[in-house]
N, C-alpha and C. Protein backbone atom coordinates (compact mmCIF):
# COMPACT_ATOMS: atom_id res chain seq x y z
N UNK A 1 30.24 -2.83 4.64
CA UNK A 1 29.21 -3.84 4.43
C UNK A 1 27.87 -3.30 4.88
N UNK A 2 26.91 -3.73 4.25
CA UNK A 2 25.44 -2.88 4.41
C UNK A 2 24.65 -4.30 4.17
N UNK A 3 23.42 -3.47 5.39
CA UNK A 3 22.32 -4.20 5.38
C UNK A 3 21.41 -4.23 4.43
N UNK A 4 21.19 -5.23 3.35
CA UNK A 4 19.80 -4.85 2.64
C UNK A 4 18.41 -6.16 2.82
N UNK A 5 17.58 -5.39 2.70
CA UNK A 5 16.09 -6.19 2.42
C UNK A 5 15.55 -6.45 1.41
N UNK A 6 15.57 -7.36 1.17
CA UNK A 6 14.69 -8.07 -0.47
C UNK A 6 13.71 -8.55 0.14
N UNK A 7 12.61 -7.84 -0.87
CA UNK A 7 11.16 -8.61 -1.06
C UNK A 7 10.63 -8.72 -1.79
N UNK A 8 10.17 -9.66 -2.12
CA UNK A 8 9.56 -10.30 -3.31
C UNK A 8 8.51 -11.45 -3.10
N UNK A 9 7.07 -11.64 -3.92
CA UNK A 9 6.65 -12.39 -3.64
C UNK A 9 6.77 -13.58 -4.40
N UNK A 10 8.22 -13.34 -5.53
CA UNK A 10 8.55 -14.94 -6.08
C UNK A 10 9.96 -15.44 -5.45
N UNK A 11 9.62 -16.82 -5.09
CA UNK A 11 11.06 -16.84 -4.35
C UNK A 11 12.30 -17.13 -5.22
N UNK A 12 12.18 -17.70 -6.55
CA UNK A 12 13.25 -17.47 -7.34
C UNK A 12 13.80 -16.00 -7.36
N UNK A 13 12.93 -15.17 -7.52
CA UNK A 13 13.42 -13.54 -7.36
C UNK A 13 14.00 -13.17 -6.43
N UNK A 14 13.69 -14.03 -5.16
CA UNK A 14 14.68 -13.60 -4.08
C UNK A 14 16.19 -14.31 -3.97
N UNK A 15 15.74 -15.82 -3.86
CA UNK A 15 17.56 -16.52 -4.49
C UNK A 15 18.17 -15.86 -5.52
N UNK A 16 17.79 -15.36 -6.71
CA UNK A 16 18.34 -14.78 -7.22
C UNK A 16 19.19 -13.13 -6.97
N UNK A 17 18.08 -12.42 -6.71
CA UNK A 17 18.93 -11.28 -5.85
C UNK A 17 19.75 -11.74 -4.90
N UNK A 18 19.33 -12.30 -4.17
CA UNK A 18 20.44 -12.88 -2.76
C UNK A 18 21.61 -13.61 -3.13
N UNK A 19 21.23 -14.13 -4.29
CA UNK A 19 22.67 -14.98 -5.01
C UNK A 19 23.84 -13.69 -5.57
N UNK A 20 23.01 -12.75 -6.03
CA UNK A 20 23.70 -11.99 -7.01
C UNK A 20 24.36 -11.07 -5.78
N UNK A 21 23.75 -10.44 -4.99
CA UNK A 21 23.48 -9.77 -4.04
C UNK A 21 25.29 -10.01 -3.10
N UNK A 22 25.17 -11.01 -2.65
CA UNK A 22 26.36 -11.56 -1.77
C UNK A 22 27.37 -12.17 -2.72
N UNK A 23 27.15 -12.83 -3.76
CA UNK A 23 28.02 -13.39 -4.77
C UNK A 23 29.11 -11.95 -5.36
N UNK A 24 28.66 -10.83 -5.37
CA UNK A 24 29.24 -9.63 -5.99
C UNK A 24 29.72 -8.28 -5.04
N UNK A 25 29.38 -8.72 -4.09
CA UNK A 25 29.61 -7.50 -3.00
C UNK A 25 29.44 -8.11 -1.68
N UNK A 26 30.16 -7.44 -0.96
CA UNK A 26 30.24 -7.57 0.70
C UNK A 26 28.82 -7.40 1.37
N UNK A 27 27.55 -7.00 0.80
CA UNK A 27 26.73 -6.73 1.65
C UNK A 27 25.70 -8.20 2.21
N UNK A 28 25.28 -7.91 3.06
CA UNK A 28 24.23 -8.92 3.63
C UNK A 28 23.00 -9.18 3.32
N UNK A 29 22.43 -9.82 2.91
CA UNK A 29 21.03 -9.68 1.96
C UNK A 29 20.02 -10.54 3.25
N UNK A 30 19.04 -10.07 4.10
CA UNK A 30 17.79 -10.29 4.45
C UNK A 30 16.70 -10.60 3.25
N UNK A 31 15.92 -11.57 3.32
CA UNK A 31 15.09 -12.18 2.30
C UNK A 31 13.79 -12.36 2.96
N UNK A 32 12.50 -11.83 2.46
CA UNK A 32 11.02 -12.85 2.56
C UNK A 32 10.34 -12.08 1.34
N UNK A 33 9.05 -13.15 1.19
CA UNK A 33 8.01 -13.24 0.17
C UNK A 33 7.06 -12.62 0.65
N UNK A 34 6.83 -12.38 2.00
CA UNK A 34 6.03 -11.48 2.48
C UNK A 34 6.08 -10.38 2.72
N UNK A 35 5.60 -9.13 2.29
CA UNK A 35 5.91 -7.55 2.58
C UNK A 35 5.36 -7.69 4.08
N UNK A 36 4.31 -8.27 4.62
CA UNK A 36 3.95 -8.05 6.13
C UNK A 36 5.12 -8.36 6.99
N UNK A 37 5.74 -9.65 6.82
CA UNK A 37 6.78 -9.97 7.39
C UNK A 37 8.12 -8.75 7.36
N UNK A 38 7.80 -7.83 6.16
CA UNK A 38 8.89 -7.27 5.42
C UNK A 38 8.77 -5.59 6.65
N UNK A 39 7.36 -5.60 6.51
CA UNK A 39 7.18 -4.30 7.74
C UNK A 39 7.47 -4.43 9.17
N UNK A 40 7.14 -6.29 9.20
CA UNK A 40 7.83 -6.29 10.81
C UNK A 40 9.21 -6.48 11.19
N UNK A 41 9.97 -6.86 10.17
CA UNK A 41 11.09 -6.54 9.88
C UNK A 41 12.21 -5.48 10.22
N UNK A 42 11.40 -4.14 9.47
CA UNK A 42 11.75 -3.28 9.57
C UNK A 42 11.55 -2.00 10.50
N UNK A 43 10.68 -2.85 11.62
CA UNK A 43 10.87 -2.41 12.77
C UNK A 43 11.58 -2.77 13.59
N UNK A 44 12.07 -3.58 13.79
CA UNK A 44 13.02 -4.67 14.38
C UNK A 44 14.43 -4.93 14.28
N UNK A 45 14.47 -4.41 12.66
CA UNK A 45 16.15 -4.55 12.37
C UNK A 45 16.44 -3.39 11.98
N UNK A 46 17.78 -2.96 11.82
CA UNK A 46 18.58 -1.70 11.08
C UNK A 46 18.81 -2.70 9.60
N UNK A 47 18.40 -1.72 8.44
CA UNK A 47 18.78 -2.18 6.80
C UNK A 47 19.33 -0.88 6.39
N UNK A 48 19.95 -1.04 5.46
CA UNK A 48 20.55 0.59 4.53
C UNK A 48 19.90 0.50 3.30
N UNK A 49 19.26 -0.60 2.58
CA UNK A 49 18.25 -0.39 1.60
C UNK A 49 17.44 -1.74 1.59
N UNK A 50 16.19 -1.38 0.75
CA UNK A 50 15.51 -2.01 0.50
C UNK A 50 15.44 -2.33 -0.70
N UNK A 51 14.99 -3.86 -0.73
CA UNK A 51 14.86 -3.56 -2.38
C UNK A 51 13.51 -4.68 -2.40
N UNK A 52 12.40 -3.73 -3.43
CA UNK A 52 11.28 -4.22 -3.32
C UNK A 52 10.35 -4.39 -4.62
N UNK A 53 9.83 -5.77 -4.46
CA UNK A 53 8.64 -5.81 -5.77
C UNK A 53 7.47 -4.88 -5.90
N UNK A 54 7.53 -4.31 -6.99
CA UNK A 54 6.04 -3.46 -6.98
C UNK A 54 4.97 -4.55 -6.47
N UNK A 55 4.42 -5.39 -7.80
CA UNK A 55 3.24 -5.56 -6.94
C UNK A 55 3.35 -7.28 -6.22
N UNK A 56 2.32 -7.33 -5.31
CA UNK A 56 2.98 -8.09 -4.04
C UNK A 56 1.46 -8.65 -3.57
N UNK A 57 1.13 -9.63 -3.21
CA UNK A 57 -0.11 -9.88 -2.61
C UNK A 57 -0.24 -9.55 -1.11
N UNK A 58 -1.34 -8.98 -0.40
CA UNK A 58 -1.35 -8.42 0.51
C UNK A 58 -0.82 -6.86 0.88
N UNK A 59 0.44 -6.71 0.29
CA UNK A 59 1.00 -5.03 0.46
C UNK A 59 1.68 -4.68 -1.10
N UNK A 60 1.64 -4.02 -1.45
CA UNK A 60 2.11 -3.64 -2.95
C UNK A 60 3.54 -2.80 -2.35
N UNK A 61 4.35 -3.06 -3.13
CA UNK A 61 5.73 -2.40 -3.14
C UNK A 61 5.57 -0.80 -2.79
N UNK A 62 4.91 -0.20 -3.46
CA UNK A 62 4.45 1.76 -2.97
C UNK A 62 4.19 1.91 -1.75
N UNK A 63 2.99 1.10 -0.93
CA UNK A 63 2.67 0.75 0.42
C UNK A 63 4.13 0.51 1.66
N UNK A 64 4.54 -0.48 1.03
CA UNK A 64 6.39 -0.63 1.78
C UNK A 64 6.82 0.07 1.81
N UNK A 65 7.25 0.77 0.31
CA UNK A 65 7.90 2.53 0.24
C UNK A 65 7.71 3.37 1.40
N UNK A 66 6.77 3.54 1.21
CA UNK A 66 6.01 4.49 2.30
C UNK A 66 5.97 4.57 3.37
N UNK A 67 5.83 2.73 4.10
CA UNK A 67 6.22 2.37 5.25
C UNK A 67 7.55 2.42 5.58
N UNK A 68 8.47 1.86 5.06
CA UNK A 68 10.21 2.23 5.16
C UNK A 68 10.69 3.57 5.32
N UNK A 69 9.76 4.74 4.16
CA UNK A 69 10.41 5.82 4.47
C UNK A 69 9.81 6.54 5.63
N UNK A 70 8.85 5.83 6.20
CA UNK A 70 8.27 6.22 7.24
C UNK A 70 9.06 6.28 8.95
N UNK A 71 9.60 4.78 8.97
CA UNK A 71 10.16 4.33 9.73
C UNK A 71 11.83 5.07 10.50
N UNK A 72 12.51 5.01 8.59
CA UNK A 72 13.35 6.05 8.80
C UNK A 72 13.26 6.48 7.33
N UNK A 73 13.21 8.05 7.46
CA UNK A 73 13.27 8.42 6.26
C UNK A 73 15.27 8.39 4.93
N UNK A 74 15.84 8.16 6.17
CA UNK A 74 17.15 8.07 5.67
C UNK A 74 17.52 6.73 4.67
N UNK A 75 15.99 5.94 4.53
CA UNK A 75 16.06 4.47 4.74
C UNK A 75 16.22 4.56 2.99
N UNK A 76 17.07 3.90 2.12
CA UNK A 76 16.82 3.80 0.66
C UNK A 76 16.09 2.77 -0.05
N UNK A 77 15.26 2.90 -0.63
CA UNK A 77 14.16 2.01 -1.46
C UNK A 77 14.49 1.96 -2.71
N UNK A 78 14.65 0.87 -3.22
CA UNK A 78 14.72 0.25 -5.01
C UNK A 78 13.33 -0.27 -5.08
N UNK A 79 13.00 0.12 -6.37
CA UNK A 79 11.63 -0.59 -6.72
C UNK A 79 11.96 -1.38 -7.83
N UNK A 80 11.92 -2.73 -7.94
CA UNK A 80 11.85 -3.57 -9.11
C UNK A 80 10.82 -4.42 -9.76
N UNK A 81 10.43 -3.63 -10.56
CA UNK A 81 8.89 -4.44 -11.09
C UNK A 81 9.05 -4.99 -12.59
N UNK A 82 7.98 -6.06 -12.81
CA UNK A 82 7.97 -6.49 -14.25
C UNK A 82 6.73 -5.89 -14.99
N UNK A 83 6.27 -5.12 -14.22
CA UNK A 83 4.94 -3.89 -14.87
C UNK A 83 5.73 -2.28 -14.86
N UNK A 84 6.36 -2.13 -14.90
CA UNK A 84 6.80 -0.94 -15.16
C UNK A 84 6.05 0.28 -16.01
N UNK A 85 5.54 1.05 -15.33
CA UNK A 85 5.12 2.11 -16.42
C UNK A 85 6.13 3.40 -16.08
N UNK A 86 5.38 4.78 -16.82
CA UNK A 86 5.95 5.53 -16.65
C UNK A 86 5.19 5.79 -15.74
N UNK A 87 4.13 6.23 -15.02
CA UNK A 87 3.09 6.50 -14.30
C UNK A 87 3.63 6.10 -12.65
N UNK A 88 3.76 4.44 -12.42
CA UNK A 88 4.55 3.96 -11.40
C UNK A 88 5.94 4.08 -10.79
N UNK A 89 6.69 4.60 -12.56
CA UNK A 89 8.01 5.38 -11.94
C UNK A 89 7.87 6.80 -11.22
N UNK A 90 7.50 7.47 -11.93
CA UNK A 90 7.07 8.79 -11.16
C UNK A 90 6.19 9.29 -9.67
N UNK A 91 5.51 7.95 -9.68
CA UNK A 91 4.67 7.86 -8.12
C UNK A 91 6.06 7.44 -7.66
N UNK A 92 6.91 6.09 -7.45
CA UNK A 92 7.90 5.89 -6.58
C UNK A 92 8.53 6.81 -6.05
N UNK A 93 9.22 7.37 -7.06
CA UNK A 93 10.22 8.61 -7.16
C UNK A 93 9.73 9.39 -6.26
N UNK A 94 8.53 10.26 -6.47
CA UNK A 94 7.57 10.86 -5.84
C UNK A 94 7.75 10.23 -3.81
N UNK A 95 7.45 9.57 -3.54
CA UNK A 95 7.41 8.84 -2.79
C UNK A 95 8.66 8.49 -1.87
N UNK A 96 9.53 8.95 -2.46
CA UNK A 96 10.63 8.53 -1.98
C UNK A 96 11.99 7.45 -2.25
N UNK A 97 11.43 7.00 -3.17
CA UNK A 97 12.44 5.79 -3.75
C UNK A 97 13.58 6.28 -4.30
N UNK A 98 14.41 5.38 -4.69
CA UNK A 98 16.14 6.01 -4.70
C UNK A 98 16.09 5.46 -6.20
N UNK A 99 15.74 4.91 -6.54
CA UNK A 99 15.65 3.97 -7.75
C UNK A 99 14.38 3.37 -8.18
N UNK A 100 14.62 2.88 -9.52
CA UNK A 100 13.05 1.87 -9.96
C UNK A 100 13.73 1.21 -11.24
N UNK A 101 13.68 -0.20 -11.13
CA UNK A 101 14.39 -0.71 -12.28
C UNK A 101 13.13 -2.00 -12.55
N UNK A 102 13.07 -1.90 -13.88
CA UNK A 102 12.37 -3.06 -14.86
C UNK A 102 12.92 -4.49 -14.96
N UNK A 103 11.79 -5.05 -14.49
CA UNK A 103 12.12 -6.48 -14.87
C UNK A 103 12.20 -6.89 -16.23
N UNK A 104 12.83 -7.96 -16.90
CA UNK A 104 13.86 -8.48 -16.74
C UNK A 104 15.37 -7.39 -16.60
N UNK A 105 15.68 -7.23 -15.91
CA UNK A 105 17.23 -6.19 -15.57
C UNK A 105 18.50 -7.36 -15.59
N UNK A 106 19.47 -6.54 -16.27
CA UNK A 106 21.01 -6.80 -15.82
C UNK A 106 21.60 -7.06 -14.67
N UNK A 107 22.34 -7.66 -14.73
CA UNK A 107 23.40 -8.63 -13.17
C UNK A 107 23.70 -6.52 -12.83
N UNK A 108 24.27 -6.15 -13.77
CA UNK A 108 25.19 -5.04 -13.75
C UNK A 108 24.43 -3.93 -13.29
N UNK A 109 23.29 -3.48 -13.91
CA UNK A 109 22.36 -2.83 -14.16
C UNK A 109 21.82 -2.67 -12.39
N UNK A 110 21.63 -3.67 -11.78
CA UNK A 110 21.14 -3.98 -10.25
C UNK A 110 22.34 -3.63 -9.53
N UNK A 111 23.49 -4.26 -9.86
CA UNK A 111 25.01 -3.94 -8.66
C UNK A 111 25.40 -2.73 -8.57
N UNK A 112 24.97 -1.75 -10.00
CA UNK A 112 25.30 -0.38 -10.15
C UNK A 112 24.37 0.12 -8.98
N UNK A 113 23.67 0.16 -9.25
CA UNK A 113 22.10 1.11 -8.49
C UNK A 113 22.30 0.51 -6.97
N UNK A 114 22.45 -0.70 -6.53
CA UNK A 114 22.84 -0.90 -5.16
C UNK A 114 24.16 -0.11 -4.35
N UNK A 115 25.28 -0.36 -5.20
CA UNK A 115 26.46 0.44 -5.22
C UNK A 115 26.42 2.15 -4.94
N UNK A 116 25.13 2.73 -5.75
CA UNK A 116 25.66 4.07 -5.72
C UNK A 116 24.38 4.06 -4.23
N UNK A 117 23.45 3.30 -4.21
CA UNK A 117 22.11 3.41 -3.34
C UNK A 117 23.50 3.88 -1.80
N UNK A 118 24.52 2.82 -1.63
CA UNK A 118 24.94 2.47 -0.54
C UNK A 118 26.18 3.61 -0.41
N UNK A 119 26.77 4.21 -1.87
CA UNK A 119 27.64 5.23 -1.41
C UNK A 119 26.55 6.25 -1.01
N UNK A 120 25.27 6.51 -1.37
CA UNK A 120 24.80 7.53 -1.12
C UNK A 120 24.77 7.68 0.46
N UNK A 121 23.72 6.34 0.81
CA UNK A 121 23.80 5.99 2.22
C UNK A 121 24.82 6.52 3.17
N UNK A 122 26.29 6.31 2.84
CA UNK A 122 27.24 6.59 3.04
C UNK A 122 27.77 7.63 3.50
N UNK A 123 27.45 8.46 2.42
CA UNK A 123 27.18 10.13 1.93
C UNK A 123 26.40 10.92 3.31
N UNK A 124 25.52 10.28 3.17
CA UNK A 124 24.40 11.25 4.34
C UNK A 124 25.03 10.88 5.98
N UNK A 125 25.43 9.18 6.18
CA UNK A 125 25.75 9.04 7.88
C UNK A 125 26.83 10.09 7.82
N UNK A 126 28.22 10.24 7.24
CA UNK A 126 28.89 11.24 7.17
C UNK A 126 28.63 12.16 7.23
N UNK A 127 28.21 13.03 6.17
CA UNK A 127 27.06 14.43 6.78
C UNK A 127 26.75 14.50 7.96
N UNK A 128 25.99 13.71 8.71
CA UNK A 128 25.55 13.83 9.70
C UNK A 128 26.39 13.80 10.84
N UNK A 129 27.28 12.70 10.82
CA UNK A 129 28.42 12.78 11.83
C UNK A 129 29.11 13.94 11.79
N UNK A 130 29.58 14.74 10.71
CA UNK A 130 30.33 15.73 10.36
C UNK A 130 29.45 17.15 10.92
N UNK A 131 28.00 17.11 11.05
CA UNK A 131 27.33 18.00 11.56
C UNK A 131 27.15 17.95 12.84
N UNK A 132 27.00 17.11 13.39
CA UNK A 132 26.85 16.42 14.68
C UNK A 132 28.33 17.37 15.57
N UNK A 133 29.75 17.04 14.73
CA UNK A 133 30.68 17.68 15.68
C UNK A 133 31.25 19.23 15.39
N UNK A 134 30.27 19.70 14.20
CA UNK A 134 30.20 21.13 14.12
C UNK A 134 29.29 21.74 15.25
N UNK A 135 28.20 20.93 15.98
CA UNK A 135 27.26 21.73 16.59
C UNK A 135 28.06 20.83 17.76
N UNK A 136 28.97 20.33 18.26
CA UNK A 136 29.83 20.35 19.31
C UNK A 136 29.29 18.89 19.89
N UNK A 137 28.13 17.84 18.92
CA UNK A 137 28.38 16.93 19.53
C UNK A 137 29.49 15.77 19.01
N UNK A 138 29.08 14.59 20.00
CA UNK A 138 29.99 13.74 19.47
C UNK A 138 29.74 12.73 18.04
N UNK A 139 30.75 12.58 17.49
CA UNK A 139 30.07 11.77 16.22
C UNK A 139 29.85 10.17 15.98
């Protein structure tokens, strides 16, 4: 089970992820409309991804990016926007994001990309534990 963060500044967008979110998988869905709230957040709590609106009043989704991968860089970011360019995919990416999916998106389309976001997640604490007791510490 994994921690994730939704933000969005429509709150149907967030019941909805959060519906879909826990309705389809074991994970825990954290919710606000505010990215400020969303940065103090994420100083405060452990999440395994984020999942975030591009644009946002007060902090734009790239800004969060940036801040999340700042915080911890291990941290995974989805970007979900209903402006999608090619321009904004390639800055995310760039940036650090694990993903970038277009609004209106699939039930399926979202559970996939969370799914592999969280085996990846997965992927790396292992690595690390597994390196951790090659260099003789504990894992």
């Amino acid at each position: 089970m994994g921690r994730i963060l939704a933000v969005d500044d429509e709150l149907d967008m967030l019941s909805l992820l959060k519906m879909m979110v826990e309705g389809y998988t074991d994970h825990q869905v954290v919710v606000t409309n505010n990215p400020l709230e969303a940065k103090e957040l994420l100083t405060k709590e452990r999440f395994d991804l984020v999942l975030t609106d591009l644009k946002m009043p007060g902090m734009d989704g790239m800004e969060l990016l940036e801040f999340a991968r700042q915080q911890d860089p291990d941290l995974l970011v989805l970007v979900i926007t209903a402006f999608g360019s090619l321009e904004t995919a390639e800055e995310a990416m760039a940036k650090g994001a694990f993903d970038y999916i277009t609004k209106p998106f699939r039930k399926e389309q979202l559970l996939l990309a969370i799914d592999k976001a969280m085996r990846w997640r997965e992927l790396v604490e292992q690595n690390k534990a597994l390196r951790r007791q090659l260099e003789g510490g504990t894992p």
